[in-house]
C-alpha atoms as a PDB file:
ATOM      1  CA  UNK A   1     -13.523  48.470 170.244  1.00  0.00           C
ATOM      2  CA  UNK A   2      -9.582  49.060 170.916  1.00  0.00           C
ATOM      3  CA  UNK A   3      -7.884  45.812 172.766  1.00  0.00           C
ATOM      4  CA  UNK A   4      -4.417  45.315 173.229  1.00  0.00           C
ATOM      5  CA  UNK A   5      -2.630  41.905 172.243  1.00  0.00           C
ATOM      6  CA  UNK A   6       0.778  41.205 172.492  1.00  0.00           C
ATOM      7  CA  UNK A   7       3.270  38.966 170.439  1.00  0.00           C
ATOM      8  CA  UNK A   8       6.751  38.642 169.374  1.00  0.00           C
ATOM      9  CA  UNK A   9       5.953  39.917 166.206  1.00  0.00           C
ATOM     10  CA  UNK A  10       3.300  41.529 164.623  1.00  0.00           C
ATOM     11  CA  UNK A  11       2.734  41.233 160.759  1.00  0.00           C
ATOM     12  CA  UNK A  12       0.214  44.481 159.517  1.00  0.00           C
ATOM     13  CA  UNK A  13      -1.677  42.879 156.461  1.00  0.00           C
ATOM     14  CA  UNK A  14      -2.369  39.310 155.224  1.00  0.00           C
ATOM     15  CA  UNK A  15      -1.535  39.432 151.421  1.00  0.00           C
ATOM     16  CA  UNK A  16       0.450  36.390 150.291  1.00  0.00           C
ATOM     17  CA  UNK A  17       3.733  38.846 151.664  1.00  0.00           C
ATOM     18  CA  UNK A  18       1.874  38.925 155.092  1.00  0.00           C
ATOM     19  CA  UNK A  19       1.148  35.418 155.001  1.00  0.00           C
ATOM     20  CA  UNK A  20       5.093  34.338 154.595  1.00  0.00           C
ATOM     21  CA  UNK A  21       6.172  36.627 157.252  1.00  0.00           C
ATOM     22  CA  UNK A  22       3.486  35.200 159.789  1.00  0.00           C
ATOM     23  CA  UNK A  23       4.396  31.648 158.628  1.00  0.00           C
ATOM     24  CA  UNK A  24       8.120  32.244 158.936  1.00  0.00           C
ATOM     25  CA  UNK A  25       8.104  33.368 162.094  1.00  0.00           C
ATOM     26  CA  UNK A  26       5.786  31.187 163.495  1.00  0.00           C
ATOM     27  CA  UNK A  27       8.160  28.421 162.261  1.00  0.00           C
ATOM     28  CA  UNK A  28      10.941  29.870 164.271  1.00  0.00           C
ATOM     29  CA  UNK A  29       8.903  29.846 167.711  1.00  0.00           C
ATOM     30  CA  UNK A  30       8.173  33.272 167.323  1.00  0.00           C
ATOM     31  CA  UNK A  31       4.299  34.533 169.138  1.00  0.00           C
ATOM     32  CA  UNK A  32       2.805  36.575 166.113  1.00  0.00           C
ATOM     33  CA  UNK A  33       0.441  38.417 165.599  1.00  0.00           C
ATOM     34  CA  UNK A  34      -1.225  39.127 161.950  1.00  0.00           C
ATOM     35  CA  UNK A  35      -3.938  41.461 161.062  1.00  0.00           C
ATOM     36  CA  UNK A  36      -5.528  41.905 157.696  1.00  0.00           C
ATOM     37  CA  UNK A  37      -8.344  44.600 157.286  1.00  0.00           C
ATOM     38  CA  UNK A  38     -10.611  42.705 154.999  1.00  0.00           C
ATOM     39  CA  UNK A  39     -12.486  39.104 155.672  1.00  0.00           C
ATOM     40  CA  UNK A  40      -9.760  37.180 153.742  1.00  0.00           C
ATOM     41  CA  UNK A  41      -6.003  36.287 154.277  1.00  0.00           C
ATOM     42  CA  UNK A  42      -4.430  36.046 150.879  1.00  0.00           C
ATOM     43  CA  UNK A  43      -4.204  39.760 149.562  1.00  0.00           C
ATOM     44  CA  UNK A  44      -4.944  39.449 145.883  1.00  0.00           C
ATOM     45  CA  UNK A  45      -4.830  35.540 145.032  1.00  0.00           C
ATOM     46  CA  UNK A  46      -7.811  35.209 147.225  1.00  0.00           C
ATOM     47  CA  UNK A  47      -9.829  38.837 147.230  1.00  0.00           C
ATOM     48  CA  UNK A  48      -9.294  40.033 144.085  1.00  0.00           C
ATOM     49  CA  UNK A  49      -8.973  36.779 142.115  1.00  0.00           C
ATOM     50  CA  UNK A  50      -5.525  37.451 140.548  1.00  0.00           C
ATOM     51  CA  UNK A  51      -3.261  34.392 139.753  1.00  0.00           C
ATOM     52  CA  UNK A  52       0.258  34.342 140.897  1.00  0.00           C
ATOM     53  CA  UNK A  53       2.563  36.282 138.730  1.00  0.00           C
ATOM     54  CA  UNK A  54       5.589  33.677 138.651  1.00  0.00           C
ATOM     55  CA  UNK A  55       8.512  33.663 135.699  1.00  0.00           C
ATOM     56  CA  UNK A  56       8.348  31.305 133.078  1.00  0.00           C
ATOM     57  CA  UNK A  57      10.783  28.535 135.256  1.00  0.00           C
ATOM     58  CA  UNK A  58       8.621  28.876 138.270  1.00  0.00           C
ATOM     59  CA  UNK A  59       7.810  24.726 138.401  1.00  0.00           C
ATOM     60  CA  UNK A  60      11.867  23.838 138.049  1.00  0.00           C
ATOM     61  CA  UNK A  61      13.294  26.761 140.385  1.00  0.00           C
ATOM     62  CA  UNK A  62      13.120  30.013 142.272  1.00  0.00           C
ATOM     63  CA  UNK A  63      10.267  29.760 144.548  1.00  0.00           C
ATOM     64  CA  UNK A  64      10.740  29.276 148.527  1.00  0.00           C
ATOM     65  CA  UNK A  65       9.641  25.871 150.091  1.00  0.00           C
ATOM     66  CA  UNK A  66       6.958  27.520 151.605  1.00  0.00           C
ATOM     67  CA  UNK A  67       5.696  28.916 148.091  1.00  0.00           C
ATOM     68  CA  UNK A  68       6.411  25.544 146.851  1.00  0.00           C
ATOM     69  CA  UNK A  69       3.956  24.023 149.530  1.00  0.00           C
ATOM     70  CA  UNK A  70       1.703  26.535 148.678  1.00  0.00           C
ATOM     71  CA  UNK A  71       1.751  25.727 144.889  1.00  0.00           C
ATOM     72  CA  UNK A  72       1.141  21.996 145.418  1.00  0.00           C
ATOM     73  CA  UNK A  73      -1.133  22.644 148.042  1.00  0.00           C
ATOM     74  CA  UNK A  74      -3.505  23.884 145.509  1.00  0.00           C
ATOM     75  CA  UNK A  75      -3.195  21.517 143.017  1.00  0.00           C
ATOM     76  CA  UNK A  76      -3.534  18.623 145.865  1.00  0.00           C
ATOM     77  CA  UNK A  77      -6.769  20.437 146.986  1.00  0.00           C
ATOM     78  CA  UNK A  78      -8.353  20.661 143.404  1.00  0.00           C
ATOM     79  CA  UNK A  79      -7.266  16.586 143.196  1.00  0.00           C
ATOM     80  CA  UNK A  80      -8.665  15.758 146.364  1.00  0.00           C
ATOM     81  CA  UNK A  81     -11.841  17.585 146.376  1.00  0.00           C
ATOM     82  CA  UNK A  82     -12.817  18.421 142.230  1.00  0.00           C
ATOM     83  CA  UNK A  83     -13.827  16.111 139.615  1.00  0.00           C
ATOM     84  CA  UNK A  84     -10.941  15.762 137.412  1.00  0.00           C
ATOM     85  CA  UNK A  85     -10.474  13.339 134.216  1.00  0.00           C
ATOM     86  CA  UNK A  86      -7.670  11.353 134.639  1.00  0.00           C
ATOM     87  CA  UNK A  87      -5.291  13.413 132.529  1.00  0.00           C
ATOM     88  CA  UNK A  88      -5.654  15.989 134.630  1.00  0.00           C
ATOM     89  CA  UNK A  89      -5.311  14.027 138.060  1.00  0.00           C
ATOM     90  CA  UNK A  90      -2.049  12.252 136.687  1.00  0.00           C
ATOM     91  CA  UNK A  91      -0.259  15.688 135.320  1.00  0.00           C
ATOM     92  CA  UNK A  92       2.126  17.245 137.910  1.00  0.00           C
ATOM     93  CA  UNK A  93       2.035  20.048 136.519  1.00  0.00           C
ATOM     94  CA  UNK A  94      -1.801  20.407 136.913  1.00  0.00           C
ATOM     95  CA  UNK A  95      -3.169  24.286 135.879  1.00  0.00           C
ATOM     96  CA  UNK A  96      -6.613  23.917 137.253  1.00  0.00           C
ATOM     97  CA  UNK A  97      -7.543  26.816 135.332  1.00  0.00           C
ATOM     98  CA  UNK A  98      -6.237  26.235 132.203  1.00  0.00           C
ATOM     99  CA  UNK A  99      -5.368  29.940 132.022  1.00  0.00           C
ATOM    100  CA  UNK A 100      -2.289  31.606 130.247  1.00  0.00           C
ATOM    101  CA  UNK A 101      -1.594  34.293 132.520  1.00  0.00           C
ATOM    102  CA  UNK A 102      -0.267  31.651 134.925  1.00  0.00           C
ATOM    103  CA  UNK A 103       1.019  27.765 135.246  1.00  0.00           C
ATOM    104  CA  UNK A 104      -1.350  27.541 138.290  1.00  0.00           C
ATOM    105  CA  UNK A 105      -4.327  29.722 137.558  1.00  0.00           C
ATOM    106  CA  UNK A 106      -6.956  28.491 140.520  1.00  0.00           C
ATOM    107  CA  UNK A 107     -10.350  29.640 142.279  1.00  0.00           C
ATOM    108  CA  UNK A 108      -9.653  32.263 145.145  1.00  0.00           C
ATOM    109  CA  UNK A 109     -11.240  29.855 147.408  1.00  0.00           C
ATOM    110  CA  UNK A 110      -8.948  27.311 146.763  1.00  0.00           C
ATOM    111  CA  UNK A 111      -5.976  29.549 147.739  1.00  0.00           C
ATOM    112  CA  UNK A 112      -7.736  30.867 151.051  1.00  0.00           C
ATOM    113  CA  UNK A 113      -8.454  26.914 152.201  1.00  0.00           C
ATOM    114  CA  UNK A 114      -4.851  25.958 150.882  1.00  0.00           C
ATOM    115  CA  UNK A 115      -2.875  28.984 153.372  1.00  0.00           C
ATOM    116  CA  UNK A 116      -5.866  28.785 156.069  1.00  0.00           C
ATOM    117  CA  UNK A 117      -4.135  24.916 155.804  1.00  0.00           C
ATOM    118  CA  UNK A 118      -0.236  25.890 155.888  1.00  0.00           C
ATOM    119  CA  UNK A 119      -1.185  28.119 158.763  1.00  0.00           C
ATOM    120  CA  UNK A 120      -3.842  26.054 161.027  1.00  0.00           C
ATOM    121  CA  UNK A 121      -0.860  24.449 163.161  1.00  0.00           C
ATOM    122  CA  UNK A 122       0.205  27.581 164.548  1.00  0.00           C
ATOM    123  CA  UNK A 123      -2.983  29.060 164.896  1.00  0.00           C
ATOM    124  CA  UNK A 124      -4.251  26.240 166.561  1.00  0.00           C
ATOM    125  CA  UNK A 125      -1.426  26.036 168.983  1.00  0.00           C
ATOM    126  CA  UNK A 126      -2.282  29.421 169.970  1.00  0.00           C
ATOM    127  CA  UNK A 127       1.497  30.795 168.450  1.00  0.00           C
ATOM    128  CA  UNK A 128      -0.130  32.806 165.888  1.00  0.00           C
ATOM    129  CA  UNK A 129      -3.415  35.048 165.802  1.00  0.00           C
ATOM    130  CA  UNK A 130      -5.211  36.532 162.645  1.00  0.00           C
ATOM    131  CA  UNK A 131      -7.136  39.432 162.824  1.00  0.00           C
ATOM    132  CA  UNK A 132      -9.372  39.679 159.741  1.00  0.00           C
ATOM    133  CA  UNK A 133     -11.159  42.632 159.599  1.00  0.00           C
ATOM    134  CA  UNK A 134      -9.120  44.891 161.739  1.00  0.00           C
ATOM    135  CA  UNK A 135      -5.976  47.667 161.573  1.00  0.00           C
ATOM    136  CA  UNK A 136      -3.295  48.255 163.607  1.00  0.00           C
ATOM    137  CA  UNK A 137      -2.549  51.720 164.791  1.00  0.00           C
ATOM    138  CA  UNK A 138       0.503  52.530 166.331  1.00  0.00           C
ATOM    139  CA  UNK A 139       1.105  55.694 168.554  1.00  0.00           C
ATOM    140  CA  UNK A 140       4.034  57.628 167.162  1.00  0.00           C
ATOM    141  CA  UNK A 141       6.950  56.985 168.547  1.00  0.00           C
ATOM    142  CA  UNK A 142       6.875  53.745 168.308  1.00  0.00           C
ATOM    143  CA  UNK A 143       5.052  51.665 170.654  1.00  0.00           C
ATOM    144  CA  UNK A 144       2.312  49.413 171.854  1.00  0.00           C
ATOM    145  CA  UNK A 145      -0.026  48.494 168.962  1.00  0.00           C
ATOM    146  CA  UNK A 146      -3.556  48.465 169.674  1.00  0.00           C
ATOM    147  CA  UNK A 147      -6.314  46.727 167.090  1.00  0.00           C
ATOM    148  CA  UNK A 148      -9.193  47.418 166.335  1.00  0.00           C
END
């Protein structure tokens, strides 16, 4: 079924890139739109189970605030919701995975519920609309998208 929507702007996939574009828009006052063809927003932190892939000085600088947010978002959501010893609880720098490959190495789950979170006030307020499980298909030239 083909229905048109309109917005502001429309963001065409909802990996973590998608995700930051929808989120920076929507905190301008922007009316966005974001579609992501599979069931999940998050690209491959939350479908494919891939932790971030951050350089080594990722915890004292060169992340966005909004990556930032997203970072302790996840470690606030494994404190408020897993059973952790209080070594754990207490370390800022919590790696709820304990993996290598990563300094925050975390369930895919975790990082769907923590940008679901960042995002809910816009998409409750109606600013900003995700599509999961549809495409955008533009007409060449350039024009009205349609979704499906």
């Amino acid at each position: 079924m083909i229905r048109e929507r309109e917005a502001e702007i429309v963001v065409i996939g909802g990996g973590t890139g998608g995700c930051a574009a929808a989120l920076a828009a929507a905190r301008l006052g922007k009316r966005v739109i974001m579609t992501e063809e599979t069931e999940w927003i998050g690209g491959q932190l939350t479908s494919q189970a891939v932790p971030p892939d951050e350089h080594p000085w990722i915890e004292q600088f060169g992340c966005t605030r909004s990556y930032r947010q997203f970072r302790d978002g996840v470690r606030g959501y494994y404190r408020r919701y897993f059973p952790l010893t209080a070594a754990a609880r207490a370390n800022l720098l919590l790696n709820p995975g304990s993996g290598g490959v990563s300094r925050l190495c975390h369930e895919p789950r975790t990082a769907l519920a923590v940008l679901q979170q960042m995002l809910a006030p816009y998409v409750h307020s109606g600013q900003l609309t995700i599509l999961t499980r549809h495409t955008a298909k533009v007409p060449k030239p350039m024009g009205i998208a349609s979704f499906q």
